[in-house]
PDB file of N, CA and C in Angstrom:
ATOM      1  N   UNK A   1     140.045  -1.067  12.047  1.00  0.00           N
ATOM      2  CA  UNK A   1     140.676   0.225  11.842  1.00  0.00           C
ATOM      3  C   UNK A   1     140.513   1.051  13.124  1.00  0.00           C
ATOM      4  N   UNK A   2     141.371   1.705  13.668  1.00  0.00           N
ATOM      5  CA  UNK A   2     141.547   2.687  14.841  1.00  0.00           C
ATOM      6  C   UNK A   2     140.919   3.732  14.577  1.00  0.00           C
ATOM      7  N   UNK A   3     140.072   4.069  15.604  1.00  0.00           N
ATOM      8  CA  UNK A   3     139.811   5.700  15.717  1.00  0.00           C
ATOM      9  C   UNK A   3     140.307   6.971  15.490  1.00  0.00           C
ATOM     10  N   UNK A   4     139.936   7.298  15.081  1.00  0.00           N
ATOM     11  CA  UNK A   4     141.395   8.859  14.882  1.00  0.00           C
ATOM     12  C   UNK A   4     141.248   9.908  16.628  1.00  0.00           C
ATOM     13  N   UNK A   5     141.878  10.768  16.812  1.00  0.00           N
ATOM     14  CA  UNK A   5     141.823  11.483  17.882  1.00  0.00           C
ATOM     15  C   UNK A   5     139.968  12.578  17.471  1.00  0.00           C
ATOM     16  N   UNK A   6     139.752  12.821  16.400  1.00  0.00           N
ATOM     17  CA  UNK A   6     138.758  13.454  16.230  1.00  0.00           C
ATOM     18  C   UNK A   6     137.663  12.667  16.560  1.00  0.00           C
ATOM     19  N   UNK A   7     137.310  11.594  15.896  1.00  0.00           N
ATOM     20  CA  UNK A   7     136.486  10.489  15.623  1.00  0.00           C
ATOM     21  C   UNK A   7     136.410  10.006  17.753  1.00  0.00           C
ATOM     22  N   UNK A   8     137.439  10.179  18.563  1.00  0.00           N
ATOM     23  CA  UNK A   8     137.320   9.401  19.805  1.00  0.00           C
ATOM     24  C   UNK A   8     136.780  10.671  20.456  1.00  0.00           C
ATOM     25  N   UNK A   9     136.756  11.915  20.529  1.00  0.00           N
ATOM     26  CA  UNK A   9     136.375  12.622  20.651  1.00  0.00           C
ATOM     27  C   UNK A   9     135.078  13.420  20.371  1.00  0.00           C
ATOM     28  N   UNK A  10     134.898  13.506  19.430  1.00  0.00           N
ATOM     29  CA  UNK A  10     133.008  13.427  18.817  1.00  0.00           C
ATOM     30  C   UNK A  10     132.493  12.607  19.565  1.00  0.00           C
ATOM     31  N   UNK A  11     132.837  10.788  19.827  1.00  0.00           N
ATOM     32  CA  UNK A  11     132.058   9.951  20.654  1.00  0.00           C
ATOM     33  C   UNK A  11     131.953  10.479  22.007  1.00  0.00           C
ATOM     34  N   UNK A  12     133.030  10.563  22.609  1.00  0.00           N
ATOM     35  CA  UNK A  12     132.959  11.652  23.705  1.00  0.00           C
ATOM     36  C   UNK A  12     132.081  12.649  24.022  1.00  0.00           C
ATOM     37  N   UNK A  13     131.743  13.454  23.784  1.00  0.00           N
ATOM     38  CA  UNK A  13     130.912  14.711  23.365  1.00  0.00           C
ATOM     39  C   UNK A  13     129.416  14.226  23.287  1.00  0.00           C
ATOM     40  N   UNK A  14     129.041  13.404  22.446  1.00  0.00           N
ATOM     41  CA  UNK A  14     128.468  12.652  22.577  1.00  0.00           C
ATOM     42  C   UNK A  14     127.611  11.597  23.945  1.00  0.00           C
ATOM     43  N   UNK A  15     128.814  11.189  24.164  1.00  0.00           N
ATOM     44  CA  UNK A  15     128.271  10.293  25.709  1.00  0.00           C
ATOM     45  C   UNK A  15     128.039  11.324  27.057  1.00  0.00           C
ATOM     46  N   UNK A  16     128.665  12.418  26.822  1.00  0.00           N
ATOM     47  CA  UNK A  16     128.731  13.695  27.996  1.00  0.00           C
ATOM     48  C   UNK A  16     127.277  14.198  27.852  1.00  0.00           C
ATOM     49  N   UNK A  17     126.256  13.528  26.864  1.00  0.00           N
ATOM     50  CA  UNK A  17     125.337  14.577  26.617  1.00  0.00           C
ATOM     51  C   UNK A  17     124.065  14.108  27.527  1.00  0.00           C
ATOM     52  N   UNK A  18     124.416  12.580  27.991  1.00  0.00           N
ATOM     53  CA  UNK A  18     123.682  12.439  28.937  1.00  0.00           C
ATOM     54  C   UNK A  18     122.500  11.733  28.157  1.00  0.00           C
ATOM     55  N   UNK A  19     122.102  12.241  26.933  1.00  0.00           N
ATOM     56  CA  UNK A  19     121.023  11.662  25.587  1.00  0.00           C
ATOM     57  C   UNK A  19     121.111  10.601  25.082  1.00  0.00           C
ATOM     58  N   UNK A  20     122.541  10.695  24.433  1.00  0.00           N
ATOM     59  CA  UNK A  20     122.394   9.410  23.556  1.00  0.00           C
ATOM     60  C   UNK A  20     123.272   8.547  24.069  1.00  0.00           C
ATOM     61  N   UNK A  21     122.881   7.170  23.431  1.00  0.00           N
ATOM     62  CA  UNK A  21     122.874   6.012  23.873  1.00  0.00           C
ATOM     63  C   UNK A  21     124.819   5.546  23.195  1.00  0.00           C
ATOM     64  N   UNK A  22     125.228   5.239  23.828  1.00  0.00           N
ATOM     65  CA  UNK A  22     126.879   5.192  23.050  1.00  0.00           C
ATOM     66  C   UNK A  22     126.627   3.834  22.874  1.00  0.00           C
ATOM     67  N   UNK A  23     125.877   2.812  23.187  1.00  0.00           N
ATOM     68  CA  UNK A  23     125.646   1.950  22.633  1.00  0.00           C
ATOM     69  C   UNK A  23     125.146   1.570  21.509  1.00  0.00           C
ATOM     70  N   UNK A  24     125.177   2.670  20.645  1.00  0.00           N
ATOM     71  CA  UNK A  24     124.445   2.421  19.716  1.00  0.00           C
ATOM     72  C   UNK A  24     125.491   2.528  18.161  1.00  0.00           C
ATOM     73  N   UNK A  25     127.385   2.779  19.189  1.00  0.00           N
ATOM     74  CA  UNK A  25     128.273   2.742  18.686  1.00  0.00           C
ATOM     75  C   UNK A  25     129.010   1.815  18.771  1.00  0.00           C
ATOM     76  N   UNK A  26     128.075   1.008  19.313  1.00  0.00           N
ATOM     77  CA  UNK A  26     129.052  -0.462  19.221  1.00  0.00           C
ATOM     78  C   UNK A  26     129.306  -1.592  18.491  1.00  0.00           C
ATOM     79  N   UNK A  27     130.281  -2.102  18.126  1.00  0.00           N
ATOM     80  CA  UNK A  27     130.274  -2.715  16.857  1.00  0.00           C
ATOM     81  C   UNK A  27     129.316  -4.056  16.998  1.00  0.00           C
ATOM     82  N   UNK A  28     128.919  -4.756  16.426  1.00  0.00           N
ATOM     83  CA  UNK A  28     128.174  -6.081  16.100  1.00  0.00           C
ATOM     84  C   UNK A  28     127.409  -6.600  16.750  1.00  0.00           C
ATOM     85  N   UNK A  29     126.945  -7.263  17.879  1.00  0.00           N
ATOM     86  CA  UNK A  29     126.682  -7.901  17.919  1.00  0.00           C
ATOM     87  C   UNK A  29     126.528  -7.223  19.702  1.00  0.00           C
ATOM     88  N   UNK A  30     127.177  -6.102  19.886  1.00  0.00           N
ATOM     89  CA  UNK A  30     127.100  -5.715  21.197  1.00  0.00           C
ATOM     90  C   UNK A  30     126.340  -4.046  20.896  1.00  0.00           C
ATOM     91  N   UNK A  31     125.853  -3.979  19.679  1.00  0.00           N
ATOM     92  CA  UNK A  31     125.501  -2.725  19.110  1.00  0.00           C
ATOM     93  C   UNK A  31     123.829  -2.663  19.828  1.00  0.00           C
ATOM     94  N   UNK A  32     123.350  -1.374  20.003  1.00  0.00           N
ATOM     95  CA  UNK A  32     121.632  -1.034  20.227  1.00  0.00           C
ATOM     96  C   UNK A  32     121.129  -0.506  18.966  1.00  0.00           C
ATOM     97  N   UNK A  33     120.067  -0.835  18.656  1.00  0.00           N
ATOM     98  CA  UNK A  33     119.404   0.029  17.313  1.00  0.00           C
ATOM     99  C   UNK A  33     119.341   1.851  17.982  1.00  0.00           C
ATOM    100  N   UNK A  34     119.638   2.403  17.408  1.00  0.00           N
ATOM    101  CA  UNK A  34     119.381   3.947  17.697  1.00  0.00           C
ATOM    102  C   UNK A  34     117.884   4.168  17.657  1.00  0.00           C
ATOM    103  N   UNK A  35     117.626   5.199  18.681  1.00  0.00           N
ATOM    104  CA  UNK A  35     115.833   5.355  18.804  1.00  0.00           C
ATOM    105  C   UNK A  35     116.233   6.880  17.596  1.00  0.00           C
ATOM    106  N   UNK A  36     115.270   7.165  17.484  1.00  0.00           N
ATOM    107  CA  UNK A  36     114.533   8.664  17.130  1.00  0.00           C
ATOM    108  C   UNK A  36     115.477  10.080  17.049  1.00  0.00           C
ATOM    109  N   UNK A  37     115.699  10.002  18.437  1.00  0.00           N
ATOM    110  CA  UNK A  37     116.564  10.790  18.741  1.00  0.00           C
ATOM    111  C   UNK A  37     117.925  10.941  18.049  1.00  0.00           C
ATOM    112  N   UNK A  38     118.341   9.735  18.012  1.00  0.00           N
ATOM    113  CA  UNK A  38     120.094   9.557  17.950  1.00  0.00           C
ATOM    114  C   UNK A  38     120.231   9.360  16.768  1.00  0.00           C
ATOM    115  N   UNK A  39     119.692   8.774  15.806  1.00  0.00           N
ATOM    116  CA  UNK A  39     119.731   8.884  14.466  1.00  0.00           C
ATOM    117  C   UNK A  39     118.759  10.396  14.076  1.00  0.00           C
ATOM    118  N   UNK A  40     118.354  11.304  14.676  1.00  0.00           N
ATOM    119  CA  UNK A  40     118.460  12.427  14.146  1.00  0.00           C
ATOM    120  C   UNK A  40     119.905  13.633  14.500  1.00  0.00           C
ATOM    121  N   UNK A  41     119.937  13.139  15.385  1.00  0.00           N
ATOM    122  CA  UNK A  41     121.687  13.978  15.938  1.00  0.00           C
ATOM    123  C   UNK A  41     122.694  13.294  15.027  1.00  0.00           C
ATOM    124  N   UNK A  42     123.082  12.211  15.113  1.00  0.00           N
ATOM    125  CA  UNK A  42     124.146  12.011  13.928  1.00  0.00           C
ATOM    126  C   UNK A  42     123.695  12.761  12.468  1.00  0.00           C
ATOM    127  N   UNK A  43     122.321  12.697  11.909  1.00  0.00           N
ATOM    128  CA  UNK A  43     121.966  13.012  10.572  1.00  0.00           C
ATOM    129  C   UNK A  43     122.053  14.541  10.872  1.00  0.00           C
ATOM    130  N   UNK A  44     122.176  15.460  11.788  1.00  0.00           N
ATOM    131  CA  UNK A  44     122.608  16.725  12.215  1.00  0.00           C
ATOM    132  C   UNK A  44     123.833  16.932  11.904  1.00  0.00           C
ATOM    133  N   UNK A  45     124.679  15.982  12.411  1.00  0.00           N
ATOM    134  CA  UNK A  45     126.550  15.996  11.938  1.00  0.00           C
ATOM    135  C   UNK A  45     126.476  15.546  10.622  1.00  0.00           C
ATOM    136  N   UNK A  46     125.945  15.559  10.096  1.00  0.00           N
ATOM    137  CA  UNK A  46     126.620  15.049   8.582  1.00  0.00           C
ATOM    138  C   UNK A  46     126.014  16.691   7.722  1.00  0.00           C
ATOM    139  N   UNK A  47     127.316  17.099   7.176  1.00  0.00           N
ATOM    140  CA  UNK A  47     126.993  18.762   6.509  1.00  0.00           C
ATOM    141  C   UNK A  47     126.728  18.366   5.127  1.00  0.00           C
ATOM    142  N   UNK A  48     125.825  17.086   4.487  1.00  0.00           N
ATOM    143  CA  UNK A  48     125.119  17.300   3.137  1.00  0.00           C
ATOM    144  C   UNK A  48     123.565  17.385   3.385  1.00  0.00           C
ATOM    145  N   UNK A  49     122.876  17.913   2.357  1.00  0.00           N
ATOM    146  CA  UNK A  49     121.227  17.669   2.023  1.00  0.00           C
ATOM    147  C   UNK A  49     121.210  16.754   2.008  1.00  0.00           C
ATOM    148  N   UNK A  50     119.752  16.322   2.050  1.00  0.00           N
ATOM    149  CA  UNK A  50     119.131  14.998   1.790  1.00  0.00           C
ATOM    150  C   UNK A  50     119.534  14.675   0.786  1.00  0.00           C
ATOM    151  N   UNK A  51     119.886  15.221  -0.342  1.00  0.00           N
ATOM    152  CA  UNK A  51     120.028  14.357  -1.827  1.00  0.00           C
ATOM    153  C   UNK A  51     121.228  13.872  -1.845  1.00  0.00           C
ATOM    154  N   UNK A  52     121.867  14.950  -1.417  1.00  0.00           N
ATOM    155  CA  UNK A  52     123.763  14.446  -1.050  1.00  0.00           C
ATOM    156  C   UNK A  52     123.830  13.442  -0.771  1.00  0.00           C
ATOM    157  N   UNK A  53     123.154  13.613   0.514  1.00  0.00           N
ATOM    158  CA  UNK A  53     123.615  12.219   1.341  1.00  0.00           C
ATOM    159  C   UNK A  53     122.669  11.014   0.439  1.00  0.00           C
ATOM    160  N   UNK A  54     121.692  10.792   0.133  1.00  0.00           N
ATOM    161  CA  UNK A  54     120.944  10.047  -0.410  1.00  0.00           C
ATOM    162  C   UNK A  54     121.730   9.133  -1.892  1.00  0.00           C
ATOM    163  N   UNK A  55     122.537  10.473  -2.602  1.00  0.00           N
ATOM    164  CA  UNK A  55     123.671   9.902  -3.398  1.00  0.00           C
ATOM    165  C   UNK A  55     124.960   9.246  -3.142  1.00  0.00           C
ATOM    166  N   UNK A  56     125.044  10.017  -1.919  1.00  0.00           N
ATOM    167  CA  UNK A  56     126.350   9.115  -0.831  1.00  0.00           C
ATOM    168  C   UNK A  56     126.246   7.731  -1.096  1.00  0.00           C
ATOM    169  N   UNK A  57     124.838   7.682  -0.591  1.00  0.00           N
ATOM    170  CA  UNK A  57     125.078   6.347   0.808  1.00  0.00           C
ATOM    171  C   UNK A  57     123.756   5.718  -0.765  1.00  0.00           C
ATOM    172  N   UNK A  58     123.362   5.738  -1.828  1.00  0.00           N
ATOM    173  CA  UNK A  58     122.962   5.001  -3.096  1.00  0.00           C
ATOM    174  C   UNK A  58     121.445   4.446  -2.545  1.00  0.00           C
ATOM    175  N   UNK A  59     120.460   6.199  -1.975  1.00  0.00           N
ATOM    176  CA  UNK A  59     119.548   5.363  -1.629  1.00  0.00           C
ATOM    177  C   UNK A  59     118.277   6.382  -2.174  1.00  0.00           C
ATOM    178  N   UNK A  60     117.525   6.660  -2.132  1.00  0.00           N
ATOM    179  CA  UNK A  60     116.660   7.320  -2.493  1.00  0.00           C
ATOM    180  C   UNK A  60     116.308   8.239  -1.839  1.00  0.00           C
ATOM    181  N   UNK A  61     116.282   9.642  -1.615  1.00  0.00           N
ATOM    182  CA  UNK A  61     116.376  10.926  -1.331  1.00  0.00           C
ATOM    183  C   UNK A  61     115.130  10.301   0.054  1.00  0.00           C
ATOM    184  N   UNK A  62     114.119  10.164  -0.595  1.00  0.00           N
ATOM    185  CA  UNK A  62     112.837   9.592   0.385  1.00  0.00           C
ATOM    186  C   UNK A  62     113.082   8.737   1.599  1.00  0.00           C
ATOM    187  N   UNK A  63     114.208   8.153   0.873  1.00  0.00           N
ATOM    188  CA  UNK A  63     114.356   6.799   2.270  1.00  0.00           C
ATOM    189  C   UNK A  63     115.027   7.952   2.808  1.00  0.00           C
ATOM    190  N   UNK A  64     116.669   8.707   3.220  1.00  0.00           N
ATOM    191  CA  UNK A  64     116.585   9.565   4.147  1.00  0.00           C
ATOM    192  C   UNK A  64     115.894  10.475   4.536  1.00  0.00           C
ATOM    193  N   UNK A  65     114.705  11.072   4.206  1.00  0.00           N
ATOM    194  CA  UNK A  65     113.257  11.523   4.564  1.00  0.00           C
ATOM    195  C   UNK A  65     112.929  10.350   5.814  1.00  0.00           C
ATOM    196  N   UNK A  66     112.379   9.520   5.231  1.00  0.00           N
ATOM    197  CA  UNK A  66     111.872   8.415   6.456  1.00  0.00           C
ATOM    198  C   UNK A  66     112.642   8.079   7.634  1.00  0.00           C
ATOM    199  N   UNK A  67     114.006   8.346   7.056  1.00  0.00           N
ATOM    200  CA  UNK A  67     115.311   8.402   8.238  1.00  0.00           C
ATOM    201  C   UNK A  67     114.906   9.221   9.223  1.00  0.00           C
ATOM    202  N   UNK A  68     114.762  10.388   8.978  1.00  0.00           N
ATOM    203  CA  UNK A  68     114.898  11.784   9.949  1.00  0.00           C
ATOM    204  C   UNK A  68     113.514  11.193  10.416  1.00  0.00           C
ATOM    205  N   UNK A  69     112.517  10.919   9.834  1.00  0.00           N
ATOM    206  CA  UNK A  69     110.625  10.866  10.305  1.00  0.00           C
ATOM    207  C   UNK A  69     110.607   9.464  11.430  1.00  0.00           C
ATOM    208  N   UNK A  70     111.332   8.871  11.569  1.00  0.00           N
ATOM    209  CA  UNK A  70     111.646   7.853  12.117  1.00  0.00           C
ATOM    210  C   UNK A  70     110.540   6.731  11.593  1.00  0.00           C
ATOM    211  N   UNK A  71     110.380   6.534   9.803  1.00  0.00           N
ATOM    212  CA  UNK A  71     109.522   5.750   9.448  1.00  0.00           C
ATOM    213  C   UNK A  71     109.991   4.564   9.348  1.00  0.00           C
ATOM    214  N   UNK A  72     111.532   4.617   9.660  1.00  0.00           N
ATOM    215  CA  UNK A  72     112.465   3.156   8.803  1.00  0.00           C
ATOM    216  C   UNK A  72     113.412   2.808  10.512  1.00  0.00           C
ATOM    217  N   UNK A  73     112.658   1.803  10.370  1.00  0.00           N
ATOM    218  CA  UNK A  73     113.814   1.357  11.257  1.00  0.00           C
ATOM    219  C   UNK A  73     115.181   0.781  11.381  1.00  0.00           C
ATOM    220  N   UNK A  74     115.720   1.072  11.454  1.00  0.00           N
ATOM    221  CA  UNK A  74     117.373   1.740  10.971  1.00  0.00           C
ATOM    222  C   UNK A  74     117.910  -0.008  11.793  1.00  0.00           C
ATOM    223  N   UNK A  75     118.991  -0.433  10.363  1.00  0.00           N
ATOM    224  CA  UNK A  75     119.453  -1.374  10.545  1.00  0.00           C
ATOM    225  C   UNK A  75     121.076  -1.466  10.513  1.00  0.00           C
ATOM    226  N   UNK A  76     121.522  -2.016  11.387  1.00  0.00           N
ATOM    227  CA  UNK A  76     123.046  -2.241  11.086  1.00  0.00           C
ATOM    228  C   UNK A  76     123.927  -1.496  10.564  1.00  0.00           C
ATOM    229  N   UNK A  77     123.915  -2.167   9.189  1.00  0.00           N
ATOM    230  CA  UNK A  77     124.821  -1.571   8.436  1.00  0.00           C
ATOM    231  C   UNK A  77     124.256  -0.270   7.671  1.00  0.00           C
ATOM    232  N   UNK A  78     123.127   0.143   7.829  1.00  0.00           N
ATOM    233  CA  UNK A  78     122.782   1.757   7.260  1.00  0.00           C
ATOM    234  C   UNK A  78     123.332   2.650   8.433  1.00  0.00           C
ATOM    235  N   UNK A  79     123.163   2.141   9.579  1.00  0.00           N
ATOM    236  CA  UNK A  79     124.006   3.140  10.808  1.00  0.00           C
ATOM    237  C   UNK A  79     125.583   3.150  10.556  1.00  0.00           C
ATOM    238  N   UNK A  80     126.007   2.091  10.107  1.00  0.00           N
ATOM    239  CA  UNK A  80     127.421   2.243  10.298  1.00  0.00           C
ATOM    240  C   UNK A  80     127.757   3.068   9.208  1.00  0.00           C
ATOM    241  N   UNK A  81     127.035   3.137   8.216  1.00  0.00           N
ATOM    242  CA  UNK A  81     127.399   4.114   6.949  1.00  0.00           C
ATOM    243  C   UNK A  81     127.008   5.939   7.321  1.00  0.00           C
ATOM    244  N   UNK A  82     125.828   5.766   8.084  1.00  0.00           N
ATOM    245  CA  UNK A  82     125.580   7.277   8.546  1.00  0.00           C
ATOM    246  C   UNK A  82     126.910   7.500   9.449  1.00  0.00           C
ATOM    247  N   UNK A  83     127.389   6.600  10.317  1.00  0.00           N
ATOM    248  CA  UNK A  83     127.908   7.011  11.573  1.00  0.00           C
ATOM    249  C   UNK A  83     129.437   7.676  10.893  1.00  0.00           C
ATOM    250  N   UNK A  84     129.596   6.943  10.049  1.00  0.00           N
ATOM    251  CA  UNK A  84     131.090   6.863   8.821  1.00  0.00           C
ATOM    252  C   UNK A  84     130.652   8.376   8.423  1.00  0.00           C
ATOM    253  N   UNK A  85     129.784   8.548   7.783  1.00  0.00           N
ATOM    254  CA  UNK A  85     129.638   9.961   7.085  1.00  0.00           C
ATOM    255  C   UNK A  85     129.889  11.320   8.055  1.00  0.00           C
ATOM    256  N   UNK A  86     128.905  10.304   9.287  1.00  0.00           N
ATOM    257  CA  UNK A  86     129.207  12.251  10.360  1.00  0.00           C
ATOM    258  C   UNK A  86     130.572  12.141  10.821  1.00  0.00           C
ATOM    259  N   UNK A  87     131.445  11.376  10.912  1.00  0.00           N
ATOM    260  CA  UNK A  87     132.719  11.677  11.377  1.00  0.00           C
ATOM    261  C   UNK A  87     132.878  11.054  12.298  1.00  0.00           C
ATOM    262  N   UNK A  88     132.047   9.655  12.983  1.00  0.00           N
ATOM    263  CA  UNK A  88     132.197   8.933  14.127  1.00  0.00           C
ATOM    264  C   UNK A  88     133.037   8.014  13.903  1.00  0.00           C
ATOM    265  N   UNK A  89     133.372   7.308  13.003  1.00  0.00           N
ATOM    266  CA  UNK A  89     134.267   6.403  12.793  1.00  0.00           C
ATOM    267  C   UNK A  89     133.550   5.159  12.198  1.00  0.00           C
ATOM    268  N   UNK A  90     133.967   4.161  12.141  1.00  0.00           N
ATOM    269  CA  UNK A  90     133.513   2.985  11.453  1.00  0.00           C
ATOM    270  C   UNK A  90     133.271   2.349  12.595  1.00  0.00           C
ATOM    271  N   UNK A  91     131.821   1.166  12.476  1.00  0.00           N
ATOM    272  CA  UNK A  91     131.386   0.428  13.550  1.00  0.00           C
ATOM    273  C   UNK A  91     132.147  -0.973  13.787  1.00  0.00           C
ATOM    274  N   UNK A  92     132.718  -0.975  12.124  1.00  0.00           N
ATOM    275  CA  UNK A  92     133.039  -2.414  12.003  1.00  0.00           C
ATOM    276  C   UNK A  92     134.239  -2.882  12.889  1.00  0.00           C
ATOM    277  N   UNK A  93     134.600  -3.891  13.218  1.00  0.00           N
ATOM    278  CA  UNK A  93     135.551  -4.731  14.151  1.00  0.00           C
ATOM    279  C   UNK A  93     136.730  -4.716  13.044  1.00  0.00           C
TER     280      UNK A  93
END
């Protein structure tokens, strides 16, 4: 699925920041795990609470707690579902 003009733009904004890693928007197999940082800035773009999102994405309010605390080390396909929620687009190919 294609990017939308918003979605190529957020990434943009993003890579200008000098911080985060745009590799960490890459689909499969050419993707970086997000450190600390970057999975707290995307969980910044997404405008629900913890529970919201926790009901979103069918996980337990706590596990996105451990998200933000950087207790869970963030895999694959839980990034591509955060990245989907803040408005980055889908990781998948």
């Amino acid at each position: 699925m294609a990017l939308t003009s918003t979605q190529i733009s957020l990434r943009q904004q993003l890579a200008a920041t000098g911080t985060f890693n745009i590799e960490t928007l890459l689909p499969g197999e050419e993707w970086s795990r997000p450190e600390l940082g970057e999975v707290r800035h995307v969980l910044s773009m997404i405008t629900l609470n913890d529970m919201q999102l926790a009901d979103r994405l069918h996980v337990k309010e706590r596990t996105v707690r451990k998200w933000r605390k950087g207790d869970i080390r963030m895999v694959f396909t839980t990034w591509c579902c955060l990245c989907q929620v803040a408005g980055l687009g889908s990781l998948l190919d």
